[in-house]
C-alpha atoms as a PDB file:
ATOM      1  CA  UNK A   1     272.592  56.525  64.767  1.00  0.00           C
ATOM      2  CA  UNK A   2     269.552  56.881  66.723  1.00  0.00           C
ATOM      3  CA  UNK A   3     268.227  55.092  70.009  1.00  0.00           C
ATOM      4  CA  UNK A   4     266.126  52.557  67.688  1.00  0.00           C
ATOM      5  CA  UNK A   5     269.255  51.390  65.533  1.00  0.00           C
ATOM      6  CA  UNK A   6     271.346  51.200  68.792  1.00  0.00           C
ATOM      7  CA  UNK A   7     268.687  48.839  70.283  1.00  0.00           C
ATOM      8  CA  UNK A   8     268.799  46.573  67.008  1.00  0.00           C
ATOM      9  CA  UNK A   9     272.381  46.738  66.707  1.00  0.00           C
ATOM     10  CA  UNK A  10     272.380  44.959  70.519  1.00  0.00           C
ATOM     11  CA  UNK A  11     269.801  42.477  70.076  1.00  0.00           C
ATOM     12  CA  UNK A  12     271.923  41.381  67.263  1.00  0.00           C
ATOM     13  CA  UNK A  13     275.332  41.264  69.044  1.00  0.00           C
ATOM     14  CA  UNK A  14     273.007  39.554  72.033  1.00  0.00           C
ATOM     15  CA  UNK A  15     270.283  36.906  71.169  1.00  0.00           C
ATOM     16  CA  UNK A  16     267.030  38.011  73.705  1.00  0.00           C
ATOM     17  CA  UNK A  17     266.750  35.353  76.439  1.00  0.00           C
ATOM     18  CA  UNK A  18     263.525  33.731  78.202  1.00  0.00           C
ATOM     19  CA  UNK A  19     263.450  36.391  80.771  1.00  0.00           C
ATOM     20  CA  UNK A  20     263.927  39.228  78.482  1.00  0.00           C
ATOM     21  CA  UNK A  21     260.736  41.177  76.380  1.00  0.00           C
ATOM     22  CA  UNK A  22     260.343  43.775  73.759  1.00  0.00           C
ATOM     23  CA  UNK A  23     256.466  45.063  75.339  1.00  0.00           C
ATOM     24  CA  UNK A  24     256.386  48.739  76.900  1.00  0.00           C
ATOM     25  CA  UNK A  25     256.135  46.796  80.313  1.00  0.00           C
ATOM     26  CA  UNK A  26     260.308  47.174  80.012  1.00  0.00           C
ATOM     27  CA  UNK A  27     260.065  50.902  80.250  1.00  0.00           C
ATOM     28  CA  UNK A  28     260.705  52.675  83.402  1.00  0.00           C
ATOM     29  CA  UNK A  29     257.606  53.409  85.263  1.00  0.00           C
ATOM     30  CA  UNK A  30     259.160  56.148  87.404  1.00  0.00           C
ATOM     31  CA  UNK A  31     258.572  58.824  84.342  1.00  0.00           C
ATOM     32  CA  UNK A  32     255.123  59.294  83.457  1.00  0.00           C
ATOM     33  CA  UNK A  33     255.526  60.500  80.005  1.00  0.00           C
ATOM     34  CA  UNK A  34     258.938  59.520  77.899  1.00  0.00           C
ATOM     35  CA  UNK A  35     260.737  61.176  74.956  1.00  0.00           C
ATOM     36  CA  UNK A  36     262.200  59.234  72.638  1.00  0.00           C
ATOM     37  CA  UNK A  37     264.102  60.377  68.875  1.00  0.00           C
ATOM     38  CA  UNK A  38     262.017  59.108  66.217  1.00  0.00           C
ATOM     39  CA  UNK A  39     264.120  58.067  62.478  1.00  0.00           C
ATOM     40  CA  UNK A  40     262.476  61.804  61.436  1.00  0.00           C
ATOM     41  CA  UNK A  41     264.026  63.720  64.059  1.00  0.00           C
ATOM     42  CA  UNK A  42     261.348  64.872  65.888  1.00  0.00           C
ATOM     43  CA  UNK A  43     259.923  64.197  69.388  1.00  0.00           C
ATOM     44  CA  UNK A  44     257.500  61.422  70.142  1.00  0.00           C
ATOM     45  CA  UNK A  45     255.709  61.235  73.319  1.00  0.00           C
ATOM     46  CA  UNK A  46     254.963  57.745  74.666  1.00  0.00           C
ATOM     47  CA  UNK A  47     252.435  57.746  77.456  1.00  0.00           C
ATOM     48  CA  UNK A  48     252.406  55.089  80.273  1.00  0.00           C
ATOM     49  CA  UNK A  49     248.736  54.138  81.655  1.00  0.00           C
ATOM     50  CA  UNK A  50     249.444  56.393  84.691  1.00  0.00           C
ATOM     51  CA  UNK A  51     249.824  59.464  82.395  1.00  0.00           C
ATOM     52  CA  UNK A  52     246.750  58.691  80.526  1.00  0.00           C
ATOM     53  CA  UNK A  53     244.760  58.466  83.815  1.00  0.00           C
ATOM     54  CA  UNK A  54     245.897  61.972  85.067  1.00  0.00           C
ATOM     55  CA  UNK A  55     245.399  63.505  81.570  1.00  0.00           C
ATOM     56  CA  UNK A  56     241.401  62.346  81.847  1.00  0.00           C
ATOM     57  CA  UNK A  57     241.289  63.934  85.273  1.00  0.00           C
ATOM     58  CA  UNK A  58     242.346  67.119  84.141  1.00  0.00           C
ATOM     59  CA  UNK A  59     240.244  67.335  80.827  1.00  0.00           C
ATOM     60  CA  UNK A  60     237.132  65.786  83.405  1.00  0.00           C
ATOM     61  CA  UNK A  61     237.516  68.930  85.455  1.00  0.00           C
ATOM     62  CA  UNK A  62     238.004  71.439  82.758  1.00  0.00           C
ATOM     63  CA  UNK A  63     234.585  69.818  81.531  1.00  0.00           C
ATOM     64  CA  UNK A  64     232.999  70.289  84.838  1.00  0.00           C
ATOM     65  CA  UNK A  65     234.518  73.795  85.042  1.00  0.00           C
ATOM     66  CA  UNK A  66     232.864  74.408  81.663  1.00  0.00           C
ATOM     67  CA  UNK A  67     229.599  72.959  82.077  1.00  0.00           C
ATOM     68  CA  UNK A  68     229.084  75.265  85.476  1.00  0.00           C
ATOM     69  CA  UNK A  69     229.900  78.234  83.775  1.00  0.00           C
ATOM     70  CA  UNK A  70     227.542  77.616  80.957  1.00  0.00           C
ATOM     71  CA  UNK A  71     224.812  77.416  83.559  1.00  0.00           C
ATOM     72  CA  UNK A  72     225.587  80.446  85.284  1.00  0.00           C
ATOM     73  CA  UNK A  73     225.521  82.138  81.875  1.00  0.00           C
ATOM     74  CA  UNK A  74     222.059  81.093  81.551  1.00  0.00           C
ATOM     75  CA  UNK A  75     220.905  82.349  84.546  1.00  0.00           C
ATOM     76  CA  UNK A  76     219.514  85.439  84.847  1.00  0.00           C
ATOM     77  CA  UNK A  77     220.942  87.028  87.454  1.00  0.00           C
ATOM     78  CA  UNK A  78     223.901  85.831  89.684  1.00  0.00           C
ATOM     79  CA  UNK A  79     223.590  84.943  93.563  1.00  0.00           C
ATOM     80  CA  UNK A  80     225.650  87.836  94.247  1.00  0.00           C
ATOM     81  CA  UNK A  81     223.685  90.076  92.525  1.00  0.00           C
ATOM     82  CA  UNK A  82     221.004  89.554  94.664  1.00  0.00           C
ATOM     83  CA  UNK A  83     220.523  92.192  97.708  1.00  0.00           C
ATOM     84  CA  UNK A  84     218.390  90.812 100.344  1.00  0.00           C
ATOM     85  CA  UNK A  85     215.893  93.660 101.833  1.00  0.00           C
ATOM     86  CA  UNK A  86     216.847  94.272 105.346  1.00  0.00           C
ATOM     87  CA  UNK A  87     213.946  93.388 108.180  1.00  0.00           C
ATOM     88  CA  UNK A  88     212.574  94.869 110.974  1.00  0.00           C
ATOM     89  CA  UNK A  89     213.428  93.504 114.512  1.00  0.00           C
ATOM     90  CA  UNK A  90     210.287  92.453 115.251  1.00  0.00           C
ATOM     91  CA  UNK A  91     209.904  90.679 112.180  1.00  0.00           C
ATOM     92  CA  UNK A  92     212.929  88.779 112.468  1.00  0.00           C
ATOM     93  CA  UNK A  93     212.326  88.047 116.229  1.00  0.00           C
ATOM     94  CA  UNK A  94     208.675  87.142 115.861  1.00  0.00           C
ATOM     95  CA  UNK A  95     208.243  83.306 116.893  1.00  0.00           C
ATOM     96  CA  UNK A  96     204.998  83.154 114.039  1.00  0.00           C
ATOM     97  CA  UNK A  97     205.285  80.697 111.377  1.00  0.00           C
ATOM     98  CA  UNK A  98     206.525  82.489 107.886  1.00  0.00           C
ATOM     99  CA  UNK A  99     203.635  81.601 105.496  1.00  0.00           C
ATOM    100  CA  UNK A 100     204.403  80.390 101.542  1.00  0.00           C
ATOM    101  CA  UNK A 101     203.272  83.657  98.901  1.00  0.00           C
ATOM    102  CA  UNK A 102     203.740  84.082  95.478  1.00  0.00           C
ATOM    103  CA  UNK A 103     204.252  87.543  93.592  1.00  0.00           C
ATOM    104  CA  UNK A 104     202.505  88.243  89.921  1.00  0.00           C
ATOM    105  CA  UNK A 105     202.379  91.385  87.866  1.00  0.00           C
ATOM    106  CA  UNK A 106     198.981  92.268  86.213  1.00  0.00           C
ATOM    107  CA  UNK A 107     198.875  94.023  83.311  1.00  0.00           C
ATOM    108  CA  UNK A 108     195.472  96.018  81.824  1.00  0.00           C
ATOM    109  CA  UNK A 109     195.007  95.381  78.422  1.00  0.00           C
ATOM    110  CA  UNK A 110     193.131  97.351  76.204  1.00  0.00           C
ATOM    111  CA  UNK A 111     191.453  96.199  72.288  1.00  0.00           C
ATOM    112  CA  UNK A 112     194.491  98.801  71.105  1.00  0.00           C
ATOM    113  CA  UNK A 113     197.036  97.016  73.101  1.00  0.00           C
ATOM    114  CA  UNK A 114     195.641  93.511  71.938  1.00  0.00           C
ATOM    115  CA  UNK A 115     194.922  93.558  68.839  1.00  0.00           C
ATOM    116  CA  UNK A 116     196.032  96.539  67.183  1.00  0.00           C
ATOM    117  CA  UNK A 117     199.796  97.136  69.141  1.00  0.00           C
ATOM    118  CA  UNK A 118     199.201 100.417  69.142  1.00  0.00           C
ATOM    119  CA  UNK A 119     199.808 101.019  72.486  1.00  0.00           C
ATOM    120  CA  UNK A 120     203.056 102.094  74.501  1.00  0.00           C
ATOM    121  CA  UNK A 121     202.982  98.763  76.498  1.00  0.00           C
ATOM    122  CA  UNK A 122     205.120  95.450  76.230  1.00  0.00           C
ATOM    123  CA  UNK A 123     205.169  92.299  78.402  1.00  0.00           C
ATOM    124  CA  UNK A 124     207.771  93.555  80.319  1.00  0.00           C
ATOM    125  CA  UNK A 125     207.227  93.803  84.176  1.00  0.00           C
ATOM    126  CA  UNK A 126     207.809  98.060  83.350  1.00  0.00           C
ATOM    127  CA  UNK A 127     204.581  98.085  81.328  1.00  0.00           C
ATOM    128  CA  UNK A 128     202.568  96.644  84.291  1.00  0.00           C
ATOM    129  CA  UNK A 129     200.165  98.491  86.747  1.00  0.00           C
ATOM    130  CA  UNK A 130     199.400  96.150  89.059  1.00  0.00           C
ATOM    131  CA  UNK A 131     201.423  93.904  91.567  1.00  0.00           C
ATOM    132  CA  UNK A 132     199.558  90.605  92.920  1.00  0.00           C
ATOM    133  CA  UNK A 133     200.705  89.047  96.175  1.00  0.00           C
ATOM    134  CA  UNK A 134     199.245  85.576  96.614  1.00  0.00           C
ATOM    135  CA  UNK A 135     199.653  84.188 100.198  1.00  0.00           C
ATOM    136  CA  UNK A 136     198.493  80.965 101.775  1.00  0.00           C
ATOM    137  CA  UNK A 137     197.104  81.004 105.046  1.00  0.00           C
ATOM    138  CA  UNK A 138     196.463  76.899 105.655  1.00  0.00           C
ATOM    139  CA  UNK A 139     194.052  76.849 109.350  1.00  0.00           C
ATOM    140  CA  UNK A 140     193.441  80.566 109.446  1.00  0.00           C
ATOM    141  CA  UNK A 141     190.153  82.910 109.365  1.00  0.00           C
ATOM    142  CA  UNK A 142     189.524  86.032 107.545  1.00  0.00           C
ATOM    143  CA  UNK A 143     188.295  87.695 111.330  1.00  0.00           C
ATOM    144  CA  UNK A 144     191.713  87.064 112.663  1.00  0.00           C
ATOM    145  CA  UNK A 145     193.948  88.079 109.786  1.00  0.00           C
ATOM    146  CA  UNK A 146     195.484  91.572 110.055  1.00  0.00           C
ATOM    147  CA  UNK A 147     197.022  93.345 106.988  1.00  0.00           C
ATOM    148  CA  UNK A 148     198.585  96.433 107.139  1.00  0.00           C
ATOM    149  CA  UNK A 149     199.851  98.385 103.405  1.00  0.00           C
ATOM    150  CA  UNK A 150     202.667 101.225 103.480  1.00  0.00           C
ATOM    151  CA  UNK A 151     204.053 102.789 100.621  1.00  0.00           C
ATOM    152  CA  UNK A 152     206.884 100.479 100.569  1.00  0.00           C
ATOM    153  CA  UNK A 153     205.829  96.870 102.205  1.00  0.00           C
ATOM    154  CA  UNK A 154     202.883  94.942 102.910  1.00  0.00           C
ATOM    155  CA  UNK A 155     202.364  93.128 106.564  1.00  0.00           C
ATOM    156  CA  UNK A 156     200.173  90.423 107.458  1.00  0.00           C
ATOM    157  CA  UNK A 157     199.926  89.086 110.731  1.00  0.00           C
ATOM    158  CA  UNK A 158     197.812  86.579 112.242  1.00  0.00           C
ATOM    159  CA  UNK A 159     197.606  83.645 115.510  1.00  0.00           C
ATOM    160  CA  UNK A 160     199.400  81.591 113.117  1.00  0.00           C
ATOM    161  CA  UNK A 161     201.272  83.462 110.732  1.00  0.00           C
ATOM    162  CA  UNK A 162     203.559  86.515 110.357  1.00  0.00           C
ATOM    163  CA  UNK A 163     204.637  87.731 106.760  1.00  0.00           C
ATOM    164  CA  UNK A 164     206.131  91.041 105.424  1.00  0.00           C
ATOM    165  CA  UNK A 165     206.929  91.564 102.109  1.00  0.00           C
ATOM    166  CA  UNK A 166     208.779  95.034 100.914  1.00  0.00           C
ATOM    167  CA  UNK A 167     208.125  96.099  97.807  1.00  0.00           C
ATOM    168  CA  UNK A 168     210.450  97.021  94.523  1.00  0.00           C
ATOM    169  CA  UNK A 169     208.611 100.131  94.034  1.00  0.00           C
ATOM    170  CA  UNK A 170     206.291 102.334  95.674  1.00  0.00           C
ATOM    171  CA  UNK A 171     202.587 101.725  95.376  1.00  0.00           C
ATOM    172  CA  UNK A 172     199.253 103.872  96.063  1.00  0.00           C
ATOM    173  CA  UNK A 173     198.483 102.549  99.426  1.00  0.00           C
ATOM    174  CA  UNK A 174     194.801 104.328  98.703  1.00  0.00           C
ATOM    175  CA  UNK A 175     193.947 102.159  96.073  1.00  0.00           C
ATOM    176  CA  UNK A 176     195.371  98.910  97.508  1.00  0.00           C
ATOM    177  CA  UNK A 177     193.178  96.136  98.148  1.00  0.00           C
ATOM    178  CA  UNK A 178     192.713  92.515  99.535  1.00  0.00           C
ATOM    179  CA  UNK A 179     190.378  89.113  99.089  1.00  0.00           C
ATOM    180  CA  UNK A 180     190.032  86.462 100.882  1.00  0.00           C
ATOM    181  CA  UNK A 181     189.126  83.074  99.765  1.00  0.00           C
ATOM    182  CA  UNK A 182     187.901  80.963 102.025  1.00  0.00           C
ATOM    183  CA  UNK A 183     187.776  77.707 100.035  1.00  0.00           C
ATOM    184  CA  UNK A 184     191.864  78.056  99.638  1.00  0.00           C
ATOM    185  CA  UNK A 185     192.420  79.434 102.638  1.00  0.00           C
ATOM    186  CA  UNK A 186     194.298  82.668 100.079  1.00  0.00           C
ATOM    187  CA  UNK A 187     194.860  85.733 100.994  1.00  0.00           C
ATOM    188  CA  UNK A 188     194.999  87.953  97.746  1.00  0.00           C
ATOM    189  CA  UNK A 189     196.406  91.847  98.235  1.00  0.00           C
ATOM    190  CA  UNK A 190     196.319  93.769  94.921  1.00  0.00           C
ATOM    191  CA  UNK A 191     198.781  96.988  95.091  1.00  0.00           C
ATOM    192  CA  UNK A 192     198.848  99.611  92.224  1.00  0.00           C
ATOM    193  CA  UNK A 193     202.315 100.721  91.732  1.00  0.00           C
ATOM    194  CA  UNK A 194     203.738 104.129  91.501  1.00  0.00           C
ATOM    195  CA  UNK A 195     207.025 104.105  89.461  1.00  0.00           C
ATOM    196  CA  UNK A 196     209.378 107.810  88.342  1.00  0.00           C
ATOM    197  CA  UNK A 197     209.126 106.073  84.665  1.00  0.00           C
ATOM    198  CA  UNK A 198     205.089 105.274  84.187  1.00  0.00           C
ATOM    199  CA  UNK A 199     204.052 108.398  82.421  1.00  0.00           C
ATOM    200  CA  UNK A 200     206.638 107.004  80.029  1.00  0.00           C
ATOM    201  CA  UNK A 201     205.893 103.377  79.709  1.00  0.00           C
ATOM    202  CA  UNK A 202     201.778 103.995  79.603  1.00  0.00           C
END
């Protein structure tokens, strides 16, 4: 005799009164999930409206959990992959506004490379010469700008501005160049690089 025939067997020795109900309000509320023995034998889990609540919690923050994950695995790199390139003192100390630039790699195609693919080259950064450092210079001239190029990092200073950039790889410092466009107020430094791998990759 189970817990379900021993409840029928009193309601029928003892007729329910007004007071008295058969809802799941009548279950103690100090247990947040109850066992009961079913007719089969086996364990069934009733769960009170506090139970539920906690159970959506939990399967909330294994979705958030899972959803931040996925967008660090689409990411590519990590933050703490990232190595920040230590400055000079001066640089850091310098009072000079920090100007906005913008870094592109240019790549010379040839009609082999094009067309044909018969070349050594792919659109991989590796397979260009070239790097492009766009900065803007809002309220400055081209007579007061000042732009020095080592083998390893680019400085620019001006009245207004102060910027240096090192670079990922070595470049020819003889063959480096720079434009100024007065309309955009742009300063545009072209650097050739000068990589261990390029005999390879050209």
């Amino acid at each position: 005799m189970d817990y379900i025939d021993l409840k029928k067997l009193s309601e029928m020795l003892e007729p329910p009164t007004a007071n008295s109900s058969d809802s799941e309000d009548d279950l103690p509320k100090s247990s947040l999930v109850q066992l009961c023995r079913s007719k089969t034998g086996k364990d069934t889990t009733i769960l009170t409206t506090e139970s539920i609540k906690k159970t959506e919690e939990k399967i909330q923050k294994k979705i958030e959990v899972l959803q931040s994950e996925e967008e660090k695995a689409k990411n590519i790199w990590q933050d703490e992959e990232i190595v920040a390139a230590p400055e000079a003192i001066d640089v850091v100390s310098d009072t000079r506004i920090r100007p906005e630039y913008d870094v592109k790699y240019q790549q010379f195609v040839g009609t082999e490379d094009a067309f044909l693919q018969m070349g050594p080259k792919t659109p991989l950064t590796s397979s260009c010469e070239a790097m492009v450092i766009e900065v803007k210079m809002p309220g400055d001239r081209m007579p007061g700008i000042c732009t020095d190029i080592t083998e390893d990092a680019v400085d620019i200073r001006s009245p207004k501005y102060r910027l240096h950039v090192p670079f990922p790889h070595n470049v020819h410092k003889q063959m480096s160049k720079a434009s100024w466009n007065s309309s955009t107020n742009t300063l545009t430094i072209t650097v050739f690089l000068k990589r261990e791998y390029d005999d390879i990759n050209f």
